[in-house]
Protein backbone atom coordinates (compact mmCIF):
# COMPACT_ATOMS: atom_id res chain seq x y z
CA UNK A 1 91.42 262.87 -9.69
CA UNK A 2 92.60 261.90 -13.22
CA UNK A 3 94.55 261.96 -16.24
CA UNK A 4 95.64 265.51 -17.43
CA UNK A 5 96.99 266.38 -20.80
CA UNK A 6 98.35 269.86 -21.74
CA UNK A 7 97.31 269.99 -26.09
CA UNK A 8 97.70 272.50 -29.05
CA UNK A 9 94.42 273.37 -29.75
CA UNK A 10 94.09 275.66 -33.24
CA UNK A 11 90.62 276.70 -33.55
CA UNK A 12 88.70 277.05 -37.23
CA UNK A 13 89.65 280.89 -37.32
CA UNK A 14 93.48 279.97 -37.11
CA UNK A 15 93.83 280.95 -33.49
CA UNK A 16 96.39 278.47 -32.21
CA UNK A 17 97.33 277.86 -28.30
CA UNK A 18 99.88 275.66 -27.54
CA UNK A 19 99.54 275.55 -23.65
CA UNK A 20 95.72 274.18 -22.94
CA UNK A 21 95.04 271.89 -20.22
CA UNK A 22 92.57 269.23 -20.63
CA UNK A 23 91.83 267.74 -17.07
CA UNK A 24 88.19 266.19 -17.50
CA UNK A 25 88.03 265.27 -13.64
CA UNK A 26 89.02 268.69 -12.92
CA UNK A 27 86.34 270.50 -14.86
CA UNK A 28 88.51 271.25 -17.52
CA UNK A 29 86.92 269.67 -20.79
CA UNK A 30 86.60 273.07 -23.10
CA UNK A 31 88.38 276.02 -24.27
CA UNK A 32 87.22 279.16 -25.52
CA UNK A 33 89.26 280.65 -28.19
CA UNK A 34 90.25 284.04 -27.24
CA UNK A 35 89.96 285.21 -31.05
CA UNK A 36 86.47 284.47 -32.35
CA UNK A 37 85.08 282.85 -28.76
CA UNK A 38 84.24 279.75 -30.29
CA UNK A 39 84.00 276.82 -27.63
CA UNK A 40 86.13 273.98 -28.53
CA UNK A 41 84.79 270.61 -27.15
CA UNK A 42 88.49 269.13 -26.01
CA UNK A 43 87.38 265.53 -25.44
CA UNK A 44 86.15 265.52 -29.13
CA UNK A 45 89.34 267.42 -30.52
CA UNK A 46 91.12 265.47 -28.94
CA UNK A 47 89.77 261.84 -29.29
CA UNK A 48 91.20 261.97 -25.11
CA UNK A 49 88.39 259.62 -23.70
CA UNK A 50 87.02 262.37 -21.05
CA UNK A 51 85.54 259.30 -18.74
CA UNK A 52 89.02 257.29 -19.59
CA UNK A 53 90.66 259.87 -17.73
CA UNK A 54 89.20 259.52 -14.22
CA UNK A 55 90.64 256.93 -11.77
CA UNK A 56 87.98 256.95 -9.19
CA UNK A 57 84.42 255.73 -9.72
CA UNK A 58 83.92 259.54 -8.34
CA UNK A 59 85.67 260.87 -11.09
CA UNK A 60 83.82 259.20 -13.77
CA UNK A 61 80.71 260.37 -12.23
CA UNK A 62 81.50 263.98 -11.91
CA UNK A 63 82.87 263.53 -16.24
CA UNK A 64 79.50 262.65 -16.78
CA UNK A 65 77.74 265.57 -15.05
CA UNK A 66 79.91 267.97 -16.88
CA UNK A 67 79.41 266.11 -20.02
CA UNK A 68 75.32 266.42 -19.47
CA UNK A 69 75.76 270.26 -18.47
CA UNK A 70 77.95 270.79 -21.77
CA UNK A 71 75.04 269.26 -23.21
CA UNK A 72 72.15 271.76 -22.51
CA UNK A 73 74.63 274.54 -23.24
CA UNK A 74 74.68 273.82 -26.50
C-alpha cells in the first residue's frame, strides 16, 4: 500500500473533475477524460512522485510495472 491523493484534474479540452483519485500502488496512475478520452498521465500532472508514494519495497515494484506497461501503451 501507499500514499493516495484525491486531485482536480482539467484536461486540454476544458473538461474539469474535481474528485480523481491518484493511488499509484493501487493501479491508479491515469484518468481518462470522459469528454474527448484523452489519457491524462497523473504522476506527470501532478508532479506526485508515483514510486514516492509506495511504502513497501512491494509497492515500488508493482509502480514500476505499471509505469513500464503505461509505457508500451503509448
Amino acid at each position: 500500500m501507499g500514499d493516495r491523493y484525491t486531485l482536480s484534474v482539467t484536461c486540454e479540452c476544458g473538461e474539469k473533475d474535481d474528485d480523481v483519485w491518484y493511488a499509484p500502488t493501487c493501479g491508479f496512475m491515469t484518468w481518462t477524460c470522459p469528454k474527448c478520452k484523452k489519457v491524462i498521465d497523473l504522476e506527470s500532472y501532478s508532479g506526485i512522485n508515483a514510486e514516492g508514494c509506495a511504502s513497501t519495497e512491494y509497492g515500488i515494484k508493482a509502480v514500476q510495472e505499471q509505469k513500464s506497461k503505461m509505457e508500451k501503451n503509448k
